[in-house]
N, C-alpha and C. Protein backbone atom coordinates (compact mmCIF):
# COMPACT_ATOMS: atom_id res chain seq x y z
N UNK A 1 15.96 9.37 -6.63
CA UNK A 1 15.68 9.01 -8.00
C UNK A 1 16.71 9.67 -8.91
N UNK A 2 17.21 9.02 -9.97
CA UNK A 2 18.17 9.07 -10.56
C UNK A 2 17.53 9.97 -12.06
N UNK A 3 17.37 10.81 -12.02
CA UNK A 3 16.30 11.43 -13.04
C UNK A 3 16.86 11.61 -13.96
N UNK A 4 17.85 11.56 -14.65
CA UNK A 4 18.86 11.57 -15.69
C UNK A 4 18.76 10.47 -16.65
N UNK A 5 19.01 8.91 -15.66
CA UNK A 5 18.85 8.06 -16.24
C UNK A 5 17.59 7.60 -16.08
N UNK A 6 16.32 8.29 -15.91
CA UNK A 6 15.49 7.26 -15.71
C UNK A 6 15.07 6.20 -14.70
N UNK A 7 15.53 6.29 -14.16
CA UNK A 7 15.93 5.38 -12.64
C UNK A 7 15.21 5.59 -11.38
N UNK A 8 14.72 4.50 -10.85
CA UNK A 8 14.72 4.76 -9.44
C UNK A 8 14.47 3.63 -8.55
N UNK A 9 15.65 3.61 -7.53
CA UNK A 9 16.10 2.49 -7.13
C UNK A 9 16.29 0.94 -7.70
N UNK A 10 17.18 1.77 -8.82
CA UNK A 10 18.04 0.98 -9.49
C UNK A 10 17.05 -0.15 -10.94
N UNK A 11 16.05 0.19 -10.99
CA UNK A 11 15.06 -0.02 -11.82
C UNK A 11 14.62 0.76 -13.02
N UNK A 12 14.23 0.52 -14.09
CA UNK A 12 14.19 1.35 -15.38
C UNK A 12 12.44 1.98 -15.44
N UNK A 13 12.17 2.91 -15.56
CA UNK A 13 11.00 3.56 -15.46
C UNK A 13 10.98 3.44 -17.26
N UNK A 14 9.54 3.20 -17.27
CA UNK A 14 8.56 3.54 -18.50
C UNK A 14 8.23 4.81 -18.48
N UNK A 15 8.74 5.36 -20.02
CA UNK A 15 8.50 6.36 -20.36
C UNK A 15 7.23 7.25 -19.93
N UNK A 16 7.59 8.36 -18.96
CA UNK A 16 6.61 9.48 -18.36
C UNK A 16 6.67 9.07 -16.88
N UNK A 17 6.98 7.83 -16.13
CA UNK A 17 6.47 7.21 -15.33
C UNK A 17 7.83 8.25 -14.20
N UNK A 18 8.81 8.75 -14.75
CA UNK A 18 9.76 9.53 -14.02
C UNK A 18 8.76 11.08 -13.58
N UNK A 19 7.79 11.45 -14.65
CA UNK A 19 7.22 12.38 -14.43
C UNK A 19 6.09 12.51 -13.12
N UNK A 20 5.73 10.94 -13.75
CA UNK A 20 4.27 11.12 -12.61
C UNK A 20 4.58 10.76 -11.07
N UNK A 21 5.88 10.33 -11.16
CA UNK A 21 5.99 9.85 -9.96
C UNK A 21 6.32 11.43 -9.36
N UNK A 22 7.12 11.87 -9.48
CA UNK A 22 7.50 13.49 -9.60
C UNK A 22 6.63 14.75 -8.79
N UNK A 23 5.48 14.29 -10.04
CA UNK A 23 4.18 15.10 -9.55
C UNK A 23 3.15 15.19 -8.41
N UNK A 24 3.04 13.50 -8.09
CA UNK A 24 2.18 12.53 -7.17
C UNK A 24 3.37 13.48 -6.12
N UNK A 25 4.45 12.68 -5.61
CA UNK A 25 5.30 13.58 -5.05
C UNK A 25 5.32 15.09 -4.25
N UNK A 26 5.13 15.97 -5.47
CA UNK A 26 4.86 17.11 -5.24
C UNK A 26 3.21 17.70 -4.80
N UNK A 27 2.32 16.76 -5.24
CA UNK A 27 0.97 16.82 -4.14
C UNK A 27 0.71 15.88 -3.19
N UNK A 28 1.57 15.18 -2.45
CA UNK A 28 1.29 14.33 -1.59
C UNK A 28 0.78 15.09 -0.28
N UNK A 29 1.41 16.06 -0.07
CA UNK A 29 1.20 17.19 1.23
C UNK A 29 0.16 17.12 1.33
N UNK A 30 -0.72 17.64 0.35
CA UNK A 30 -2.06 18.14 -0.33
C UNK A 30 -3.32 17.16 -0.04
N UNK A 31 -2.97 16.09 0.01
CA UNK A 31 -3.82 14.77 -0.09
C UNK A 31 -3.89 14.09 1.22
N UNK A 32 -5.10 13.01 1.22
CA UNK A 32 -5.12 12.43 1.99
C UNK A 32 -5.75 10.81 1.68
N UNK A 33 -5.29 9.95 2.63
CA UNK A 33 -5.80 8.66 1.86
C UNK A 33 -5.38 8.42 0.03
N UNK A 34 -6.04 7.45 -0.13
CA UNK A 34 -5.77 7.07 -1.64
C UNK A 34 -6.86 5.95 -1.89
N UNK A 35 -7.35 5.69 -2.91
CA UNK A 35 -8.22 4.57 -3.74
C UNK A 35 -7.78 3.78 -3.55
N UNK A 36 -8.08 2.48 -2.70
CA UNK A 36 -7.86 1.01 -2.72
C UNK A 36 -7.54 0.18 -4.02
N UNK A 37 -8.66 0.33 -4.67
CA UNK A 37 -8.63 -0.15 -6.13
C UNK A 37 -7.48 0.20 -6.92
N UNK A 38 -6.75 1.59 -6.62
CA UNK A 38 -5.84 1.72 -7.40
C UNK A 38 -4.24 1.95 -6.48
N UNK A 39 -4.17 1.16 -6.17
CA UNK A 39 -2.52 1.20 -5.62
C UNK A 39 -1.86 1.32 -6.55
N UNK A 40 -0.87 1.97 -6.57
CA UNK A 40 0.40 1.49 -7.50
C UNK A 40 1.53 0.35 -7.14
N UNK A 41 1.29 0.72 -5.88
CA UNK A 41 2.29 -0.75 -5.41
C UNK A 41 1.45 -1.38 -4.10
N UNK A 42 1.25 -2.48 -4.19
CA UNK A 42 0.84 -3.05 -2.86
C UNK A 42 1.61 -3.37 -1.86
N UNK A 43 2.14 -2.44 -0.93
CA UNK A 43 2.69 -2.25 0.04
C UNK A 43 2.01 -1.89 1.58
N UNK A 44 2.76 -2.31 2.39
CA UNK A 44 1.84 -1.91 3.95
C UNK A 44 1.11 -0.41 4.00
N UNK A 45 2.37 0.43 3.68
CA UNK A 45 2.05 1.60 3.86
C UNK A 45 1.09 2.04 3.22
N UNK A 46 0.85 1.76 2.07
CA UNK A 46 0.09 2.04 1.14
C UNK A 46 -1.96 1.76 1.41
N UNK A 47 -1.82 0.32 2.02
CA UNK A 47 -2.59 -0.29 2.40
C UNK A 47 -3.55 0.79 3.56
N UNK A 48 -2.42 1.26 4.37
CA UNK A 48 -3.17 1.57 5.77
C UNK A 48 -2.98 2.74 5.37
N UNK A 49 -2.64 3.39 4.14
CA UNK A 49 -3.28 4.81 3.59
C UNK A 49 -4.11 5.16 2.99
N UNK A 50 -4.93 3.87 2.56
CA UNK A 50 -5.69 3.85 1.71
C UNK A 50 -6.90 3.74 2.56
N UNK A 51 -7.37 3.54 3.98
CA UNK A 51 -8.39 3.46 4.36
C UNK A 51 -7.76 4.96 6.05
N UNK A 52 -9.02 4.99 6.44
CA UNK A 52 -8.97 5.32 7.48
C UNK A 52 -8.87 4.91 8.59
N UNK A 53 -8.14 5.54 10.26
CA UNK A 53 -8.06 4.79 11.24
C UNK A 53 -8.96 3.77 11.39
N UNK A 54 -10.27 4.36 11.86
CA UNK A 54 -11.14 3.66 12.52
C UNK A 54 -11.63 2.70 11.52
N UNK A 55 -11.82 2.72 9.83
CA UNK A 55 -12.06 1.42 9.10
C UNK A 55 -10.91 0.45 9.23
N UNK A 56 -9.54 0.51 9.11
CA UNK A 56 -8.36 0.08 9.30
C UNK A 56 -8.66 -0.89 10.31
N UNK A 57 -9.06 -0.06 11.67
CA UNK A 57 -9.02 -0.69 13.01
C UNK A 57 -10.38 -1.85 12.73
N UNK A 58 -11.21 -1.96 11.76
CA UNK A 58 -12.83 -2.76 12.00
C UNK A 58 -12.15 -3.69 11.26
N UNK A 59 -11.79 -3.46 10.17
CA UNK A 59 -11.00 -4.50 9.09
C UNK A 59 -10.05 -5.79 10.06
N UNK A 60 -9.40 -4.41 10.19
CA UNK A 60 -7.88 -5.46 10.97
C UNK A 60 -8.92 -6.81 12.29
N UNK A 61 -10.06 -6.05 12.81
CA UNK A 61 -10.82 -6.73 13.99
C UNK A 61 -11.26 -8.25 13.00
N UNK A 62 -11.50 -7.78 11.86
CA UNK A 62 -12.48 -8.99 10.73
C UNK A 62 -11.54 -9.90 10.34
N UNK A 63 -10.09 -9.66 10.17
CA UNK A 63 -9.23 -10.38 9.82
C UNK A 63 -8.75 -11.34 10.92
N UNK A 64 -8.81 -10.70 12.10
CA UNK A 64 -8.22 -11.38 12.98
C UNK A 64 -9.36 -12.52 13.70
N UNK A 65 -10.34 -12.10 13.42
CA UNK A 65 -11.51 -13.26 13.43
C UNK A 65 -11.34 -14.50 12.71
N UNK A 66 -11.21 -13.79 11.25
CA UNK A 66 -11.98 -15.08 10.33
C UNK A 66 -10.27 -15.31 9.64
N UNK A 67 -9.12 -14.69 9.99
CA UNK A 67 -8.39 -15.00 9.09
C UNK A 67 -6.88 -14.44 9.95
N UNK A 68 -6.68 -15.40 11.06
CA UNK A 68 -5.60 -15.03 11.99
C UNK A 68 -4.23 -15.62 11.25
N UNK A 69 -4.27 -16.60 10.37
CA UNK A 69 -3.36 -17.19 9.81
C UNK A 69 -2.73 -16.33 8.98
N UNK A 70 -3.51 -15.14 8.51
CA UNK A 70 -3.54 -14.66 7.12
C UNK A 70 -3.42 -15.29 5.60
N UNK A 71 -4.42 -16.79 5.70
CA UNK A 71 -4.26 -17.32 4.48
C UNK A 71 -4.80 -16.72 3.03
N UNK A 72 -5.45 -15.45 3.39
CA UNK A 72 -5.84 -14.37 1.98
C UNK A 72 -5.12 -13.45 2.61
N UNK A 73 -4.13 -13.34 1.83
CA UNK A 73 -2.38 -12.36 2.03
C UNK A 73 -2.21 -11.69 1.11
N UNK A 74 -2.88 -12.16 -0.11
CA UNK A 74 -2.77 -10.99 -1.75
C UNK A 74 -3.66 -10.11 -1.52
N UNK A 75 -3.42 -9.22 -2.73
CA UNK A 75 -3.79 -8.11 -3.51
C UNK A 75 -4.51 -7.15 -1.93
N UNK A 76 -3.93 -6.59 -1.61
CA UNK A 76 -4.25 -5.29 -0.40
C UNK A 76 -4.42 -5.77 0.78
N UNK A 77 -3.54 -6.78 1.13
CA UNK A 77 -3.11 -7.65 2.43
C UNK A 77 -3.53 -6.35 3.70
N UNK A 78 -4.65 -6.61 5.01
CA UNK A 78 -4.73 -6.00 5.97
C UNK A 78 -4.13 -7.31 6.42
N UNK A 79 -2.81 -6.75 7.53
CA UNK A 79 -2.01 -7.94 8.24
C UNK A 79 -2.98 -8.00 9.71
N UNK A 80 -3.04 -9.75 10.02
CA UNK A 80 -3.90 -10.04 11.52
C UNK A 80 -3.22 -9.31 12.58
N UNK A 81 -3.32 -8.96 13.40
CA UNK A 81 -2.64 -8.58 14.56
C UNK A 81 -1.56 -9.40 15.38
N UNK A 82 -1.85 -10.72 15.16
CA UNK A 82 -1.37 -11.90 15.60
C UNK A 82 -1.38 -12.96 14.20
N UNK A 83 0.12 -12.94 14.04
CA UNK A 83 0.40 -14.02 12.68
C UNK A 83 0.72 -14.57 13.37
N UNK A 84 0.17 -15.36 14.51
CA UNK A 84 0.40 -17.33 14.97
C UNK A 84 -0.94 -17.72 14.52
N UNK A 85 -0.92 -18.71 13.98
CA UNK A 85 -1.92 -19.62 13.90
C UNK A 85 -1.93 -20.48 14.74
N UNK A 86 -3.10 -20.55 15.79
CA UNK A 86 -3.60 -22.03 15.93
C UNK A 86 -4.53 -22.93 15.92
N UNK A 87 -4.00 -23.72 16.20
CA UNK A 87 -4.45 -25.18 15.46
C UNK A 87 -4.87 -26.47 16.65
């Protein structure tokens, strides 16, 4: 992060947003998991930090049941185990 300019990876941060990222940062050690509801970015990693193994593992089982295609892919995507669909 480019903390001078505000920056990080090549993107313009809203004012404070250089700070909090900073801080989050500096207690990540500290922590564990995170609030679903509140991602900051919806990303994989994020996703499968936000729950625990063994819920992760029941989820991922429910998806791959009712939703092997992954046609509900938004907002906190658990990926199927198998993205073939068939048909």
């Amino acid at each position: 992060m480019d903390q001078a300019r505000g920056r990080l990876d090549g993107q313009l941060l809203r004012p404070g947003e250089a700070t909090v990222r900073r801080c989050a940062a500096a207690l990540e050690p500290y922590t564990s998991g995170s609030y679903v509801n509140f991602l900051g970015e919806e990303s994989a990693q994020n996703v499968r930090r936000a729950y625990s193994s063994r819920n992760l593992a029941r989820l991922t089982a429910v998806k791959d049941a009712y939703d092997p295609g992954n046609v509900f892919h938004l907002n906190h995507n658990i990926q199927p185990t198998n993205r073939k669909r068939s048909c």
